[in-house]
N, C-alpha and C. Protein backbone atom coordinates (compact mmCIF):
# COMPACT_ATOMS: atom_id res chain seq x y z
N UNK A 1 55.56 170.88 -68.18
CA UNK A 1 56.44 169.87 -67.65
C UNK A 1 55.75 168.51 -67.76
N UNK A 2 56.29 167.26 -68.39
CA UNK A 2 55.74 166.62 -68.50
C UNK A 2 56.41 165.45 -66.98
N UNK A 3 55.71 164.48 -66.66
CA UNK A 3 56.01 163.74 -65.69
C UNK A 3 56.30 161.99 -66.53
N UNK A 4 57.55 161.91 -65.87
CA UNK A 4 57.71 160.06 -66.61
C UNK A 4 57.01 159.08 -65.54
N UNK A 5 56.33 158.26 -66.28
CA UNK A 5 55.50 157.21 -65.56
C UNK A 5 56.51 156.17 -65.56
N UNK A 6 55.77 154.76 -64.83
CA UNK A 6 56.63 153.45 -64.95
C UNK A 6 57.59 153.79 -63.39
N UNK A 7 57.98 152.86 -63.36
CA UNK A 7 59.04 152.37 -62.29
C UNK A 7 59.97 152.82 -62.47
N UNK A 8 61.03 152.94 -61.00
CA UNK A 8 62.59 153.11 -60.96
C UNK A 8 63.06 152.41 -60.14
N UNK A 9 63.92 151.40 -60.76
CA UNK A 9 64.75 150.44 -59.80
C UNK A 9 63.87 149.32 -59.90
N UNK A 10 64.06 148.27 -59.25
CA UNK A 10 63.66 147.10 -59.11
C UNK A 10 62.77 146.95 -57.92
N UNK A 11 61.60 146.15 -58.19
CA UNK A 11 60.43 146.24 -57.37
C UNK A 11 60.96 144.93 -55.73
N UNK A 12 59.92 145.44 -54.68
CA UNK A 12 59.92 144.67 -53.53
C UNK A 12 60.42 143.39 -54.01
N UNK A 13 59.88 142.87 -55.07
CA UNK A 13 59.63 141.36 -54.88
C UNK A 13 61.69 141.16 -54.88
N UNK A 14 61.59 141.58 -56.32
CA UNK A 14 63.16 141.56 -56.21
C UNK A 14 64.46 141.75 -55.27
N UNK A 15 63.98 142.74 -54.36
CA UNK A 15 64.59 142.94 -53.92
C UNK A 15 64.60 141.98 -52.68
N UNK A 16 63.47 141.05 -52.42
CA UNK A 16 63.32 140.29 -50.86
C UNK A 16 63.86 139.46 -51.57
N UNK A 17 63.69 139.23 -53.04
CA UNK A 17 64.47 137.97 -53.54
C UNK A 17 66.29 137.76 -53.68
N UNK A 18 66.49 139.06 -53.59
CA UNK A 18 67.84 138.98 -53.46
C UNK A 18 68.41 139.17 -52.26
N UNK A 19 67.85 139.48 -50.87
CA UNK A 19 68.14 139.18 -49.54
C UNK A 19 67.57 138.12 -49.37
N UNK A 20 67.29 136.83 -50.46
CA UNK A 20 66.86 135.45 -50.07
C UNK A 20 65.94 135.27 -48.52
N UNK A 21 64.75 136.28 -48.85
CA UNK A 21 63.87 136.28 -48.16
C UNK A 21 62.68 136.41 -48.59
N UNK A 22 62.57 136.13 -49.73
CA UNK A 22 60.92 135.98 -50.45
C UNK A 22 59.87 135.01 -50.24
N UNK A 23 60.29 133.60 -50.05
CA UNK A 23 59.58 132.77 -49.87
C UNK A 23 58.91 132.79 -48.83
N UNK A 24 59.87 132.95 -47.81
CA UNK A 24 59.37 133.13 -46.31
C UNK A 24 58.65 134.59 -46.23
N UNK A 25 59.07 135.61 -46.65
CA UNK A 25 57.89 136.68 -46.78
C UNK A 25 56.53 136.54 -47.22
N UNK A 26 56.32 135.87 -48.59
CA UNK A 26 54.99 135.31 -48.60
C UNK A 26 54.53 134.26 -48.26
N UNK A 27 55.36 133.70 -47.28
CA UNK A 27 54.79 132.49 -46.39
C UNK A 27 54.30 133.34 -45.33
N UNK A 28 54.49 133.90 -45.16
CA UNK A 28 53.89 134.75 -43.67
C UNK A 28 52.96 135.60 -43.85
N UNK A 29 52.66 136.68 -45.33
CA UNK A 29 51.93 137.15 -45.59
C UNK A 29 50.60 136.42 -45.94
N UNK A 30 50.89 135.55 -46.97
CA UNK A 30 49.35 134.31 -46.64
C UNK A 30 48.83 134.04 -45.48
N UNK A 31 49.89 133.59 -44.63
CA UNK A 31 49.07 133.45 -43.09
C UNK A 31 48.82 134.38 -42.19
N UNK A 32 49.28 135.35 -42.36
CA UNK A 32 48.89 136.83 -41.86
C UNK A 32 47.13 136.83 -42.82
N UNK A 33 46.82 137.04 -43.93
CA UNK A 33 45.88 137.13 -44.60
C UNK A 33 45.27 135.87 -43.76
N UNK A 34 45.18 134.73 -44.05
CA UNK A 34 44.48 133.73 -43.59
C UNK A 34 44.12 134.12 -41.89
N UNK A 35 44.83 134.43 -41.23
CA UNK A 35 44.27 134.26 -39.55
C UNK A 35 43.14 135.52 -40.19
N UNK A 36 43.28 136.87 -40.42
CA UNK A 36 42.57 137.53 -40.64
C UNK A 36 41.17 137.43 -40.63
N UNK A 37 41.28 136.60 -42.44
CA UNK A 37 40.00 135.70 -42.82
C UNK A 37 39.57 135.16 -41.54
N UNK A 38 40.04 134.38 -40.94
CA UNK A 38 39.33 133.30 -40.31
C UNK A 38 38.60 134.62 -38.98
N UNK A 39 39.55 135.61 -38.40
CA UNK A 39 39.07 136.37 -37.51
C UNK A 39 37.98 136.65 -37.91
N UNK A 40 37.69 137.31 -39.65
CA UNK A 40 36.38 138.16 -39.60
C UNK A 40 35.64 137.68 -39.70
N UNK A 41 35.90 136.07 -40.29
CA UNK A 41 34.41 135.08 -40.30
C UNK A 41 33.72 134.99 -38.90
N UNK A 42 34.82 135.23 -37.97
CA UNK A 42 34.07 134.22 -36.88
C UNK A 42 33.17 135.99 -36.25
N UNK A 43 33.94 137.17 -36.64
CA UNK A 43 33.16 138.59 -36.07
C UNK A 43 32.17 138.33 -37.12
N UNK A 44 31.58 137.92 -38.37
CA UNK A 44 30.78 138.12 -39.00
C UNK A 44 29.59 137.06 -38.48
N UNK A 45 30.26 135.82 -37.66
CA UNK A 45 29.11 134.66 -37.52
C UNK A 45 28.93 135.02 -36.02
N UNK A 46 29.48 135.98 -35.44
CA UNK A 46 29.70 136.42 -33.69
C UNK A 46 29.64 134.99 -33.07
N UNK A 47 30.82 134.53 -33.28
CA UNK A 47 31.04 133.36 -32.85
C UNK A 47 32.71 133.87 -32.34
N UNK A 48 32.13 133.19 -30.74
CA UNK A 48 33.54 133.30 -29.76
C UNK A 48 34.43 132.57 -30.21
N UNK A 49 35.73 133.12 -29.59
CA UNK A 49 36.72 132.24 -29.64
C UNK A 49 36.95 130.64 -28.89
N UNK A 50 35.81 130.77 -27.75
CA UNK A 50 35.89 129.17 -26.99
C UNK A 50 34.84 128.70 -27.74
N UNK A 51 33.55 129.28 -28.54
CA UNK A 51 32.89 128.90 -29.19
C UNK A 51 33.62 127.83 -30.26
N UNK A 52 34.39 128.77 -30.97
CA UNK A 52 35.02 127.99 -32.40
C UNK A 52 36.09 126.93 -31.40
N UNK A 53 36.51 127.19 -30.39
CA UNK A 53 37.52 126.26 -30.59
C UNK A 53 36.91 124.76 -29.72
N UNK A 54 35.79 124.82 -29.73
CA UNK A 54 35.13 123.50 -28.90
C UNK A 54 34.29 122.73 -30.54
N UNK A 55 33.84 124.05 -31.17
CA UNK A 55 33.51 123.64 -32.48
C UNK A 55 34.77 122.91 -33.41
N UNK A 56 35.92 123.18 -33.10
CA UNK A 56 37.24 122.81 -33.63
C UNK A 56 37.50 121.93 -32.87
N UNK A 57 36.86 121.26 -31.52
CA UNK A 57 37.03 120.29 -30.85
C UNK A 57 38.82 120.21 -30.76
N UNK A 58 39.42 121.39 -30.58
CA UNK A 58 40.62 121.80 -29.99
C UNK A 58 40.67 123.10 -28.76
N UNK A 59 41.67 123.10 -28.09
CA UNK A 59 41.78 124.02 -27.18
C UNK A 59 41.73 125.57 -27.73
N UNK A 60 41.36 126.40 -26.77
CA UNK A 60 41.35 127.80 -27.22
C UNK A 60 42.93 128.33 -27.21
N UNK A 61 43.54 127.58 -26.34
CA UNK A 61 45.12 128.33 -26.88
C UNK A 61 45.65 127.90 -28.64
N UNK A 62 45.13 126.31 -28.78
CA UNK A 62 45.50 126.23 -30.17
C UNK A 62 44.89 127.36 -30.71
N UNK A 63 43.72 127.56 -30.90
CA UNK A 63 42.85 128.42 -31.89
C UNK A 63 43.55 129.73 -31.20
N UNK A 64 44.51 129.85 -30.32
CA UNK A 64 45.13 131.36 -30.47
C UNK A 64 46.04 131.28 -31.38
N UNK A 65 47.02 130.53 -31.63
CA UNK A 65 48.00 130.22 -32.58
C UNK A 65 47.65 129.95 -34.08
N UNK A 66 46.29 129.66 -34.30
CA UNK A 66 45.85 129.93 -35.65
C UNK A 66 45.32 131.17 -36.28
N UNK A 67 45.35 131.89 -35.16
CA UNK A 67 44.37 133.02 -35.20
C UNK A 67 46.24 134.26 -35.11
N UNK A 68 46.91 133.81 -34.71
CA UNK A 68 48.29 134.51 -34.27
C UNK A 68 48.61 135.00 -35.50
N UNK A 69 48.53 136.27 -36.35
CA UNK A 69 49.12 136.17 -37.54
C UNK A 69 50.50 136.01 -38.23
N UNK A 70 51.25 136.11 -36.65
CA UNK A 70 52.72 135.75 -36.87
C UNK A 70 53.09 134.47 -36.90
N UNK A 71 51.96 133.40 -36.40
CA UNK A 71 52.74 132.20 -36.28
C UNK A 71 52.02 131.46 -37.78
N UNK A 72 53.63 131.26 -38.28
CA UNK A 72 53.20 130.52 -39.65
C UNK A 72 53.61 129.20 -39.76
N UNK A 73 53.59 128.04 -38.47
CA UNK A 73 53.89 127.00 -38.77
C UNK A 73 52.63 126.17 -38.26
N UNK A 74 51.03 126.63 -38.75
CA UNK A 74 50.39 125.64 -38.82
C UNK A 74 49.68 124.60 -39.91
N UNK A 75 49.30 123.58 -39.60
CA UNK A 75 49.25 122.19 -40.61
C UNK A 75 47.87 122.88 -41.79
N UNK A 76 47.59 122.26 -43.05
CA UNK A 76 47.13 122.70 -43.34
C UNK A 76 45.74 122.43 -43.14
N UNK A 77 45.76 121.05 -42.51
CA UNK A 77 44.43 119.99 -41.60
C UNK A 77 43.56 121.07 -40.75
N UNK A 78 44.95 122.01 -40.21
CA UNK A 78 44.34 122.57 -38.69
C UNK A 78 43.59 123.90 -39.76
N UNK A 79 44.07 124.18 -40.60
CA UNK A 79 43.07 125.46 -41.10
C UNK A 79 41.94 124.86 -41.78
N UNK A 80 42.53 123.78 -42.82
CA UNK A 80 40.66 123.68 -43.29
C UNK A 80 39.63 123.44 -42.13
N UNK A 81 40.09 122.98 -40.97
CA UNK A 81 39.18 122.40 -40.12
C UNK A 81 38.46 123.69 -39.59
N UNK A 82 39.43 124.84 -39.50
CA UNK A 82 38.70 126.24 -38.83
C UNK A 82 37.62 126.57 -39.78
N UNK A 83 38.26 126.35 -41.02
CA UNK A 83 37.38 127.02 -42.29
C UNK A 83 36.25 126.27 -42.25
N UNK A 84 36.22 125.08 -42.25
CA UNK A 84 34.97 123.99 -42.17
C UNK A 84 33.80 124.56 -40.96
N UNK A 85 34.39 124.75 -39.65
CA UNK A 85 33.45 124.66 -38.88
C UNK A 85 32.96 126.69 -39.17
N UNK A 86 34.00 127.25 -39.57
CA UNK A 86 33.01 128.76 -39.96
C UNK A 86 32.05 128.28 -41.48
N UNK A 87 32.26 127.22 -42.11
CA UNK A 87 30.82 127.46 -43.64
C UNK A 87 31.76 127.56 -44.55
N UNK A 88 33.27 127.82 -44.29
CA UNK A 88 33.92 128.35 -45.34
C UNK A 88 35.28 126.76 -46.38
N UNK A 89 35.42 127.43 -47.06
CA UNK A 89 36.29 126.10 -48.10
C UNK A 89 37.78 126.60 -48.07
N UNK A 90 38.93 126.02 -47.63
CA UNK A 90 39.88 126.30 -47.89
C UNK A 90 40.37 126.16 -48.73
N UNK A 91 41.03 127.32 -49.81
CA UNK A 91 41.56 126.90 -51.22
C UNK A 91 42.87 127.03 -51.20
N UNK A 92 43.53 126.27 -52.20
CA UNK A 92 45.13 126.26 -52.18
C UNK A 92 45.24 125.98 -53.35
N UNK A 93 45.97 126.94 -54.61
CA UNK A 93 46.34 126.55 -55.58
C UNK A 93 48.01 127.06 -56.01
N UNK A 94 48.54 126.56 -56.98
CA UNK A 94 50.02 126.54 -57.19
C UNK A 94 49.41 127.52 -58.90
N UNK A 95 50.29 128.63 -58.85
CA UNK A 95 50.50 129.33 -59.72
C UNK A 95 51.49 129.69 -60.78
N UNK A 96 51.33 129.93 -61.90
CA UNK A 96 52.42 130.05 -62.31
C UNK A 96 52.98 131.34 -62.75
């Protein structure tokens, strides 16, 4: 018996794209990924959360909302600044 490889039907992407919900899906998945990042930097530098956020010379509730992986409406100022004070570079590029 042989088995057919390859796909059937049309993949995720397509399909969030045709419930005109793609953009905003990987708008949220980046920032889901990004709070992440920023969580394990700060478990890898064992650096608290009032630690970073006095180092961020912002409040620790902000730095909960950056750290929130659901909330995806922050600036992009407020992340390089997290990334800055963990050592790290925030990158942003447009793909094609």
């Amino acid at each position: 018996m042989t088995r057919k490889t390859g796909r059937i039907g049309t993949s995720f992407e397509d399909y969030l794209a045709g419930q005109g919900t793609l953009e905003e899906t990987r708008a949220v998945a980046v920032k889901r990924v990004l709070a992440w990042q920023l969580q394990h930097a700060m478990e890898e530098r064992q650096m608290s959360k009032s630690a970073m956020a006095r180092a961020m010379r912002t409040s620790r509730s902000q730095l909960e909302r950056i750290l929130d992986p659901d909330n995806d409406r922050i600036r992009l100022d407020t992340l390089a600044a997290a990334a800055k004070v963990l050592g790290l570079d925030l990158r942003i590029e447009l793909v094609a």
